[in-house]
Structures are given as C-alpha cells and as structure tokens.
Protein backbone atom coordinates (compact mmCIF):
# COMPACT_ATOMS: atom_id res chain seq x y z
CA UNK A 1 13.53 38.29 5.58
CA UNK A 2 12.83 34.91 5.59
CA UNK A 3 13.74 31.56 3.79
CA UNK A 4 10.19 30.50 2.50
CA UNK A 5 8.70 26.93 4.55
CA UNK A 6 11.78 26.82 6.23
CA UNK A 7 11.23 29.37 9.49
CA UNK A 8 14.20 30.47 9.29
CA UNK A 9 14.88 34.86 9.71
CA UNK A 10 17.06 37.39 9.33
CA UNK A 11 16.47 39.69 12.70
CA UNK A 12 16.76 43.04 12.86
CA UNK A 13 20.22 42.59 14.60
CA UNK A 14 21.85 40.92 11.62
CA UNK A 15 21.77 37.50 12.99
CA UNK A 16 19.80 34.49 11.61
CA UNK A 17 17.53 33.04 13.16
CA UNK A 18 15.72 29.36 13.23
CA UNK A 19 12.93 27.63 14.75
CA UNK A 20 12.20 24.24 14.90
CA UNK A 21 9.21 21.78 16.55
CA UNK A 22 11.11 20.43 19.57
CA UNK A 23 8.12 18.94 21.88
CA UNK A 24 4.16 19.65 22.27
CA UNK A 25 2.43 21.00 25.26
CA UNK A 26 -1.28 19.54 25.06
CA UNK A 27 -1.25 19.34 21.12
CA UNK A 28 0.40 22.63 20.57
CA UNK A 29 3.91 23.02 19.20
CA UNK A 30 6.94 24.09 21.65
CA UNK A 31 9.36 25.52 19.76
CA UNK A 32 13.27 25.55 19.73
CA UNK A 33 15.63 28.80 18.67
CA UNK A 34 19.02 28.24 17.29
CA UNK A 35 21.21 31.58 15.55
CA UNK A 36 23.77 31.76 13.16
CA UNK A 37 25.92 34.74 11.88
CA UNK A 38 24.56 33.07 8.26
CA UNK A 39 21.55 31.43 6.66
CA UNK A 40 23.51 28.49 6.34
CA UNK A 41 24.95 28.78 9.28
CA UNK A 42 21.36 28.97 11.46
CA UNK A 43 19.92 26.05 9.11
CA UNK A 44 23.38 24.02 9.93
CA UNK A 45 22.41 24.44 14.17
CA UNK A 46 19.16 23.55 13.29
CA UNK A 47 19.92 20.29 11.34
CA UNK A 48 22.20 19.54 14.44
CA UNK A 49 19.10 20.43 16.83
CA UNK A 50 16.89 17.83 15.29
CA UNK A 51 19.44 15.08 14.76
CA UNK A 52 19.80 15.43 18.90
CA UNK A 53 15.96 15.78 19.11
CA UNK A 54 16.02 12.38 17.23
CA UNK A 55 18.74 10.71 19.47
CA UNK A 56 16.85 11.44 22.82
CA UNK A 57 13.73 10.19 20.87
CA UNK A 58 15.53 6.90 20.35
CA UNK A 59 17.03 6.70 24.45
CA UNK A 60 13.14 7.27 25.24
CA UNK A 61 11.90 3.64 23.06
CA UNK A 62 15.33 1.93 24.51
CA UNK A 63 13.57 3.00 28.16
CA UNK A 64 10.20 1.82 26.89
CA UNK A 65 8.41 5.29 25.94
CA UNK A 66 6.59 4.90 22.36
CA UNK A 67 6.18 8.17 21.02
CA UNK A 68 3.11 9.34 18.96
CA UNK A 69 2.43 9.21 15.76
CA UNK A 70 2.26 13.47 15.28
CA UNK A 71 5.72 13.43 16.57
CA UNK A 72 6.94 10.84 14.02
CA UNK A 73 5.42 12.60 11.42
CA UNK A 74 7.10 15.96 12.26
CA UNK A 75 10.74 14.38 12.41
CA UNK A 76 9.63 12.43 8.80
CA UNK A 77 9.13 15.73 7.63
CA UNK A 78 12.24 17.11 8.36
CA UNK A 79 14.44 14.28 7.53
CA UNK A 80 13.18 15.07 4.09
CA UNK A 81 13.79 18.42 3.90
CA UNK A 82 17.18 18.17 2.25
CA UNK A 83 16.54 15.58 -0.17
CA UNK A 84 12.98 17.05 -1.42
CA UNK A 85 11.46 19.73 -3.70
CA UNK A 86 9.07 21.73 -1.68
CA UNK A 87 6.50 21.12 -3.83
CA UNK A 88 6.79 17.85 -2.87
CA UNK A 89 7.19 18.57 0.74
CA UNK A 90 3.71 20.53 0.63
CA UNK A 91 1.57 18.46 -0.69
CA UNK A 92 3.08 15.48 2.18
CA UNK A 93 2.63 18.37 4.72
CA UNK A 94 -1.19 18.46 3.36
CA UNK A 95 -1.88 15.14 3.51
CA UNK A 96 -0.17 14.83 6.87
CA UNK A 97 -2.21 17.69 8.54
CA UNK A 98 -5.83 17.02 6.78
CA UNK A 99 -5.67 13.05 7.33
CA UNK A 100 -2.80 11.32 8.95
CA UNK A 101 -2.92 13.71 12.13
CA UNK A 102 -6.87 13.69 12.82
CA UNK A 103 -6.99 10.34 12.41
CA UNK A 104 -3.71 9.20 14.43
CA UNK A 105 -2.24 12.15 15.79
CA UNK A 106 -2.63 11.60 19.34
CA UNK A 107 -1.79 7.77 19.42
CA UNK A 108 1.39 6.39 20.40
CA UNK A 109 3.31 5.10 16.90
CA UNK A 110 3.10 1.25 18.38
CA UNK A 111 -0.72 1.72 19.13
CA UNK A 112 -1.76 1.41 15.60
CA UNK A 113 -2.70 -1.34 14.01
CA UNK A 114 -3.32 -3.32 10.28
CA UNK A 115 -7.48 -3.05 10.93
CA UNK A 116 -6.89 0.69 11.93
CA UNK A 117 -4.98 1.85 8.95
CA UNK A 118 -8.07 -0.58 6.69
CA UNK A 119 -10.98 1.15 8.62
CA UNK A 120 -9.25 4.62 7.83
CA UNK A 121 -8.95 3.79 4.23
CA UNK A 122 -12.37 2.89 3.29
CA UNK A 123 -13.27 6.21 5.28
CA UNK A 124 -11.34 8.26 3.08
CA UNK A 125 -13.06 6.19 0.41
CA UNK A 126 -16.56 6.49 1.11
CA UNK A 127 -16.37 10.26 3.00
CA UNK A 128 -18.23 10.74 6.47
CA UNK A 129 -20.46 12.97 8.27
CA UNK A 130 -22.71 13.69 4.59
CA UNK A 131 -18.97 14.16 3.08
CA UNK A 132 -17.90 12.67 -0.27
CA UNK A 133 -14.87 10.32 -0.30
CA UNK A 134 -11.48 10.95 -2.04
CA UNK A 135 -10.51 9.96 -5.36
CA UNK A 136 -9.13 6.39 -5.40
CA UNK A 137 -5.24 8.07 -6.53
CA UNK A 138 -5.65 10.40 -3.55
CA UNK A 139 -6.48 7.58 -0.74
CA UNK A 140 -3.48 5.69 -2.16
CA UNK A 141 -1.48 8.36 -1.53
CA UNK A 142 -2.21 8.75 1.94
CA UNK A 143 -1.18 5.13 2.21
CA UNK A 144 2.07 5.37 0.84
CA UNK A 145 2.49 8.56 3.54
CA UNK A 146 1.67 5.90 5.98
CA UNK A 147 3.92 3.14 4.83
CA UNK A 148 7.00 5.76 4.05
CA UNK A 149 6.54 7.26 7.72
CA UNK A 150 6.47 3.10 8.80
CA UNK A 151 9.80 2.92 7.29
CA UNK A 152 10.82 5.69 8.96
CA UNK A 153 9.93 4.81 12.25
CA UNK A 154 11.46 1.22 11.75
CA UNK A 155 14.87 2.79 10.74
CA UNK A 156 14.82 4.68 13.95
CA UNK A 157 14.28 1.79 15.98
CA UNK A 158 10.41 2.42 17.14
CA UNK A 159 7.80 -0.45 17.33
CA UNK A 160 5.14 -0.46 14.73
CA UNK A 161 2.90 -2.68 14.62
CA UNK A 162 1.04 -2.23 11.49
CA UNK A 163 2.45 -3.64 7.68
CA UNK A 164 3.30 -2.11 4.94
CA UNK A 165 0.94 -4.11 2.49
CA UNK A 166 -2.23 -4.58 4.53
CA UNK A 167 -4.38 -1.88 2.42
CA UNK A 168 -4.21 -1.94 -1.71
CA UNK A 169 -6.42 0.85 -3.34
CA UNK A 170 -7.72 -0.20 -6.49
CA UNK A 171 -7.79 2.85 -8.86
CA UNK A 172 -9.58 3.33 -12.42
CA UNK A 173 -7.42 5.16 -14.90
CA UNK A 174 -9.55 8.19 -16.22
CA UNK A 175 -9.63 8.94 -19.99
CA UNK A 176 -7.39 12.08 -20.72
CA UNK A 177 -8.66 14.72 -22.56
CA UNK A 178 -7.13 14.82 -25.98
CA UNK A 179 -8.41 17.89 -28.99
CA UNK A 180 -9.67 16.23 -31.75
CA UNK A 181 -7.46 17.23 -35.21
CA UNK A 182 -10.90 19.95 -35.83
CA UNK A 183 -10.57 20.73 -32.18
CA UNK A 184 -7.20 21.43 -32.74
CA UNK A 185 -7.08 23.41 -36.16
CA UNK A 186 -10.08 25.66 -34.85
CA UNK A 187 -7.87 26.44 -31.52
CA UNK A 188 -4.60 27.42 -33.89
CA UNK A 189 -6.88 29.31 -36.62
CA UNK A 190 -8.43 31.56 -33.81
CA UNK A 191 -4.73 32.15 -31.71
CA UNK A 192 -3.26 33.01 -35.48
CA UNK A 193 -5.65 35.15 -35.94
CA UNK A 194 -6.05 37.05 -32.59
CA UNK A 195 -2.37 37.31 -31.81
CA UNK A 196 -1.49 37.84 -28.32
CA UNK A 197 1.40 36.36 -25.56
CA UNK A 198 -1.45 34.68 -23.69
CA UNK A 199 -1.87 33.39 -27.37
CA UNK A 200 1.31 32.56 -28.05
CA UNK A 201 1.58 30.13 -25.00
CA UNK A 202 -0.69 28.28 -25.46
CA UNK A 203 0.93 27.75 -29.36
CA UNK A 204 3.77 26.66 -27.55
CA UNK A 205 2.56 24.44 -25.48
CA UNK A 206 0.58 22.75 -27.77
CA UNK A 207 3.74 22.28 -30.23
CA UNK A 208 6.00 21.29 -27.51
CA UNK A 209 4.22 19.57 -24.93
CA UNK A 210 5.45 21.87 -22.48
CA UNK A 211 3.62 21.92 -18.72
CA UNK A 212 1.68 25.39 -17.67
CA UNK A 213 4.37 26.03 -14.88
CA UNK A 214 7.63 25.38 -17.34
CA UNK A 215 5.29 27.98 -19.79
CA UNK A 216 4.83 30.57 -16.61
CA UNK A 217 8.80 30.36 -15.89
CA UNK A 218 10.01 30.31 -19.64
CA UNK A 219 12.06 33.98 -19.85
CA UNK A 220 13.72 35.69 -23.08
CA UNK A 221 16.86 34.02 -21.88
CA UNK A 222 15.49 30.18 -21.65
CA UNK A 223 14.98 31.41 -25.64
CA UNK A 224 17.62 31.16 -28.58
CA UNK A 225 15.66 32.22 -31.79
CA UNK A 226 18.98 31.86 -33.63
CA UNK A 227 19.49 27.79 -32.64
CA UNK A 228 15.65 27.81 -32.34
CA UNK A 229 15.72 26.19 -29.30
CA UNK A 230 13.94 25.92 -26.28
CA UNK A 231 15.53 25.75 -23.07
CA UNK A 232 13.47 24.69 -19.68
CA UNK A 233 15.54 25.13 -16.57
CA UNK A 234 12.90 26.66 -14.22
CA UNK A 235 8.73 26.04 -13.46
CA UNK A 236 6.42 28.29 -11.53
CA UNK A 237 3.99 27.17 -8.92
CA UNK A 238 1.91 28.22 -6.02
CA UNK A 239 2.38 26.40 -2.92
CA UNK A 240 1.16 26.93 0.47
CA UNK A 241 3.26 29.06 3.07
CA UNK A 242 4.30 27.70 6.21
CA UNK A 243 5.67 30.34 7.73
CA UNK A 244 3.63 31.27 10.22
CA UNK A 245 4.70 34.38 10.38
CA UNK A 246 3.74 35.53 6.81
CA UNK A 247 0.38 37.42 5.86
CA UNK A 248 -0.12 35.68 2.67
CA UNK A 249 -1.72 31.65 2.93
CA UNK A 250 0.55 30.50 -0.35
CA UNK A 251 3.68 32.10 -2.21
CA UNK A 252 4.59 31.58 -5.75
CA UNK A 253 7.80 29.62 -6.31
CA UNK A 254 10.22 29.50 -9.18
CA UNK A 255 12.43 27.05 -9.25
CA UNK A 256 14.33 24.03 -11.12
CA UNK A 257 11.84 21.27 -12.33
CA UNK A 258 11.44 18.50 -10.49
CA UNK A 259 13.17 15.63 -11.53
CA UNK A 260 16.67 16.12 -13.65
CA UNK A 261 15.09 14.67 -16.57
CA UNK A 262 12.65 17.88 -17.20
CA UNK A 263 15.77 19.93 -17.69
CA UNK A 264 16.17 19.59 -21.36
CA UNK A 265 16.33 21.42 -24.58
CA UNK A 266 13.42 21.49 -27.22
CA UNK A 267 13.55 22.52 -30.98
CA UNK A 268 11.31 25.29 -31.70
CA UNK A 269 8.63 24.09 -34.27
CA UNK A 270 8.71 26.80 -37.86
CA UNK A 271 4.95 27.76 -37.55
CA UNK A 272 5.36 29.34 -34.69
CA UNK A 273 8.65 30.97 -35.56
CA UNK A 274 7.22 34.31 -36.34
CA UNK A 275 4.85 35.25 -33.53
CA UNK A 276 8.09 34.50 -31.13
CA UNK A 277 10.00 36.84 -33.26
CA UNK A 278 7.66 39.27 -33.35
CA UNK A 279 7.20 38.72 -29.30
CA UNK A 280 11.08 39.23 -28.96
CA UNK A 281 11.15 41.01 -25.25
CA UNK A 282 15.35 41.19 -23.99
CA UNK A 283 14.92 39.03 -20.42
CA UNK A 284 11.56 39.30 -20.02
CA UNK A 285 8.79 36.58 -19.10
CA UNK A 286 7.13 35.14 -22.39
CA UNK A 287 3.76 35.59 -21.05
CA UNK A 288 4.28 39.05 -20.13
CA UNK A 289 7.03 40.84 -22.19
CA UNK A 290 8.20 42.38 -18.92
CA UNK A 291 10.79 41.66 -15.96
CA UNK A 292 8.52 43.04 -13.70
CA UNK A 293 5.64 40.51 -13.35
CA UNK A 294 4.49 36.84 -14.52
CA UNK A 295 1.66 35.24 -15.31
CA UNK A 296 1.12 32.32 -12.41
CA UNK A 297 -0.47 29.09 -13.75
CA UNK A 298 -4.11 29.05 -12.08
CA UNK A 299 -4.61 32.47 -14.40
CA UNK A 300 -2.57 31.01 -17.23
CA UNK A 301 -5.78 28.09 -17.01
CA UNK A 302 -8.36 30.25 -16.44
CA UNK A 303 -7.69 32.06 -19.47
CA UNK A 304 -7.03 29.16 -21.82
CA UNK A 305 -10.58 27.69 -21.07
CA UNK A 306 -12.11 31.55 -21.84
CA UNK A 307 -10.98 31.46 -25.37
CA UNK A 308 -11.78 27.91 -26.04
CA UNK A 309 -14.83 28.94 -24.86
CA UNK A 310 -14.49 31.68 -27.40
CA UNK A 311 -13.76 28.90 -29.95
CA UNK A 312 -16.45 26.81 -28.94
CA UNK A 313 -14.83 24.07 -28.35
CA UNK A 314 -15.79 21.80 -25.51
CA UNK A 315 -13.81 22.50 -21.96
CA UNK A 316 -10.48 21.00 -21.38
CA UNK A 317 -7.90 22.20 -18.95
CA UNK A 318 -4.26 23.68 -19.82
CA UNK A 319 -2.69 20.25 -19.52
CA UNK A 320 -5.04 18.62 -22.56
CA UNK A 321 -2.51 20.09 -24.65
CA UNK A 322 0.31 18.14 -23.33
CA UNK A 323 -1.57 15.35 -24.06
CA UNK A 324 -2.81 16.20 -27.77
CA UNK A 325 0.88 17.51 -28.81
CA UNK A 326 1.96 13.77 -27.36
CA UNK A 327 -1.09 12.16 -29.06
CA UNK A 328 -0.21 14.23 -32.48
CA UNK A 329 3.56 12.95 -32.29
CA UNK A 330 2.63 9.54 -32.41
CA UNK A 331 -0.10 9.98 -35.19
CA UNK A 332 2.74 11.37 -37.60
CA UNK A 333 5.52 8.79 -36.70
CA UNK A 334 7.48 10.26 -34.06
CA UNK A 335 10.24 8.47 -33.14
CA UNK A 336 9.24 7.52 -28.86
CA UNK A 337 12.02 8.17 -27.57
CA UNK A 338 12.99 11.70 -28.89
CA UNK A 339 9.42 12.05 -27.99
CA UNK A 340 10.26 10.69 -24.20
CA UNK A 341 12.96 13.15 -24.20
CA UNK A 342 10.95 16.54 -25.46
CA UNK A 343 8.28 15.67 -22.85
CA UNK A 344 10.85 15.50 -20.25
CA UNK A 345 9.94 11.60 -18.73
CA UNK A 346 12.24 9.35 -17.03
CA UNK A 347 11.49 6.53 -19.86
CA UNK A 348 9.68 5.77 -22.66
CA UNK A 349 6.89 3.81 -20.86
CA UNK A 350 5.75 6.81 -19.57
CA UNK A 351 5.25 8.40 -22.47
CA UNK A 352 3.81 4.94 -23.91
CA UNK A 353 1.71 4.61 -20.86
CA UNK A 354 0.46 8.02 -19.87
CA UNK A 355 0.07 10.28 -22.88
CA UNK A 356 -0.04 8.39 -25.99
CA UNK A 357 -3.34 7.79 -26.16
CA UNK A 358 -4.22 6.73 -30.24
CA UNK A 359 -7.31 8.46 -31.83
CA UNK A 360 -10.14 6.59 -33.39
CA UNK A 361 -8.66 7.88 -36.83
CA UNK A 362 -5.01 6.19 -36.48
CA UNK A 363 -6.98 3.18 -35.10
CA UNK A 364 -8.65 3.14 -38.11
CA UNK A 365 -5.96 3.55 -40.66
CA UNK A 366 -3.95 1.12 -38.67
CA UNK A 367 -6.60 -1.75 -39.19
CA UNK A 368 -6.94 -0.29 -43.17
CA UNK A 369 -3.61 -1.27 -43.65
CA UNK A 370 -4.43 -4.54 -42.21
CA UNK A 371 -7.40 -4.64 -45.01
CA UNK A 372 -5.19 -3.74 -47.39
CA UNK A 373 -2.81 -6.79 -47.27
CA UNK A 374 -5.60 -8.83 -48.58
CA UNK A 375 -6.82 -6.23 -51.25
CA UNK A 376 -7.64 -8.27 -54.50
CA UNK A 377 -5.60 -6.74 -56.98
C-alpha cells in the first residue's frame, strides 16, 4: 500500500520501500531506492538521501557547476514536505509543473534574470498562442513560487541573479457573492420544507459559516446535540495523486484543517436544532447518515446550485454562504471577534477585510441614524 504523494510502498516482502528524484537523464527523472523495516523508517533514509543529494549539490556550485532551475525546484519541494499540508504542496507542485518548469526548466538557476522573470509575467498575463491569460491572483502566485524558490536557492549557497521585487502584479478585488435577506429566506423556506441531509448542510453552513470541505468531513462524533456544539477537527478535499503508480489522477483526502486556527468549536444555532435531531446517525457522515461513504465537495456544489436553481434564485457557488452568514453577523451586531473566531481566521482583519461585506440596507440605516440626529422634534 502506499503513503499517498509521498512514493513511498509497502512490498510484497514486508519491507518499505521509497523513491526519490536523485538526477535527470535528458529531462527524465532517475530515481533513487532506499528500504526500511517501517514507514517511518523508509521515509527517515529518504530524508537522509536528499539532505546528501543537497550537500553534493552544494560541493558542485563551490567547484563552479550552477545547477538548473528544475532541479532547484524538485529539492524546494521536498524541503517542504515536512512543514506543509499537501494541499498546499499540490497546488505549488501545479504551478511548478504547468509554468515555472516550461518556462525555466532547462536553464541553469544563475542564468535567469530580472527582464526574464518580467517578460514571463506579462505572458501569463496576457496568454499566448490564441490562449487567455491568468487571473491577476494566479500570476502573483507564480511569483511568489519564484521568489520563495530564490530564497531557497540563496540559503543553499547558489547564484541567482534575479530579485525578489522586480515584478508586482496589480490585482482587482472581485465583489463576493452575498444572498440578499429575500434570497436568503426563499433558500431556508424551500430546505424547511423539502427536508433532506443534502438540505440540512447547506442550513448549516449558512448558520455557521462553515467551508464545503469542513461540511463533507463533519461526522456524528464532531456533533454534541446535548452541549449543542459543533466541533471541526477534519476537512475533505480532492487533490491530485502523485504517485505514479496509482490508476486514479486525484484521491480524496481527509485531514486536519489547515491552519490551527480552523480547529475550533461552534454553537449550534436553535432553528436548526430539530432537523439535526431528527438526522441523528451514531458515527456516521452528516451528509450521508452512513460510515460507509461521503459526499466529496465538487458534488456537495453541484447540488447546492440545482436547488437554488429550484428556488430560482440567481447562481452562486457553495462558498456564498460563508460569506452571507458573515455578512448577516455583522447586520445584527455581532460582536467581530467571536465572529473571527466561529469563522476560524487568524485575526479579525480578515474577517473585516474579506467577508464582511455591508448590504445596501445596513448602509442605509446606518446613514438614517445619521438623519436622525438632526430630526426636528
């Protein structure tokens, strides 16, 4: 069996096994084999196999050999391995393979320069060969790949020649999609009255602010109807498989959130008190009633915009209702940082920042109260 993105196998002899990217042979990988008796014991030779591949990388710049930009990337990669989520780790792995690598992938690390990394930027930007260019948020974030890998390379002792600040993407925030309060009543009104656990997540959601993969995760256990509490520990997603060895292109992951601060504890709201009771499933998903399968969050979305379609209300993905339960707190005088908290944010500028977006209607009462100071009475 093996250990998900990380190549590493149990073989049919009972040892472990692990592979690792230890040189290239025109373009293509050459792989190294370590064993262990143990997972952890395989994954601990193959730690020690790359720290060595690193140390002879560093003798070869002392001796005047640059090495290429593919290669830096690769050892990146794995120096983050340990201190990353993989979620994280795919979507660098992405960006890395559909961008970085084309573009630089067979130049030596030293070779690249400030007006190559500008010209490669306003690529991405405006899109070649008939193409359309990337969102403004995803060119930056090839950049920041770029100037993390820099760091990387400088720490190691390799030449690089290009800055860290010589490209600055301007980006336009987007206006979120937030239900209006009719919007909103129309949505509860038709889940009330067509009861079902797809239903009832989407309730949840949009009285806790809770994201689609903490939903797809949430179990019987995560639930306490007798503190009425909420507890998210875990959140589903799909991410891309690595292992070239596998059948399937992506593999669905549960794990802990991502940051510390999404681990937290929520109050269930009273008006959705009874469907949960009624829903009551020992262990089981939410979404599901059963131990046996889950609902993954690209059909947990595709089924939220069929019944708002159903409700005919305008389309919105699964996420809108983070932002209208966050939009709704405000409206009725949440306090921000209990607010901060139930979201799960690092700080309360986030939550200020990103999804508290005031309505027309509190705009409006806000400036009546304004009128009202100068009311004749």
């Amino acid at each position: 069996m093996a250990r998900k993105g990380e190549n590493i196998f149990k073989r049919k002899d009972g040892r472990w096994e692990a592979r690792y990217i230890k040189g290239r042979n025109d373009g293509k990988a050459v792989y190294g084999y370590v064993f262990g008796k143990s997972y952890t014991e395989a994954k601990k030779k193959k730690i020690q196999a790359i720290t060595l591949l690193t140390q002879e990388f560093k003798i070869s710049v002392t001796q005047g050999e640059q090495p290429g930009m593919r290669d830096i990337c690769e050892l990146w990669m794995e120096d983050l391995k340990p201190v990353c989520k993989k979620s994280t780790l795919a979507r660098y792995h992405t960006q890395i393979q559909n961008h970085i690598i084309p573009e630089f992938g067979d130049r030596k690390i030293n070779e690249i320069f400030n007006d190559d990394i500008i010209s490669f930027s306003r690529r991405l930007l405006s899109g070649t060969n008939g193409e359309n260019g990337l969102a403004p948020k995803t060119v930056s974030d090839i950049i920041s790949r770029l100037k993390s890998i820099r760091r990387f390379a400088l720490a190691h002792g390799y030449a690089v020649r290009y800055t860290s600040d010589c490209v600055a993407i301007p980006q336009k925030a987007k206006p979120l999609r937030v239900l209006t309060f009719s919007e909103e009543e129309k949505l509860f009104r038709y889940l009330k009255a067509n009861p079902s656990l797809t239903g009832l997540g989407i309730l949840v959601c949009l009285f806790t602010g809770i994201r689609i993969g903490e939903l797809c995760a949430l179990t019987w256990c995560d639930i306490s109807l007798e503190e009425r509490q909420f507890y998210i520990r875990h959140t589903m997603q799909r991410l891309p498989n690595r292992d070239s060895n596998a059948s399937a292109k992506t593999y669905i992951e549960i794990a802990e959130p991502k940051s510390e601060c999404s681990v937290r504890t929520i109050p269930i709201p009273g008006n959705i008190m009874e469907e949960l009771q009624a829903a009551y499933a020992t262990e089981a998903y939410l979404l599901t009633g059963t131990t046996q399968w889950y609902i993954e969050p690209r059909t947990m979305e595709n089924r939220f915009k069929k019944i708002l379609k159903e409700c005919g209300i305008a389309d919105a993905n699964f996420h809108t209702l983070r932002h209208t339960f966050a939009t709704r707190c405000v409206e009725v005088g949440f306090d921000i940082k209990t607010l901060s908290e139930i979201l799960g944010h690092a700080n309360i500028n986030i939550t200020l920042n990103r999804y508290v977006h005031p309505t027309m209607r509190l705009k409006r009462e806000n400036m009546d109260k304004l009128s009202d100071l100068f009311a004749v009475r």
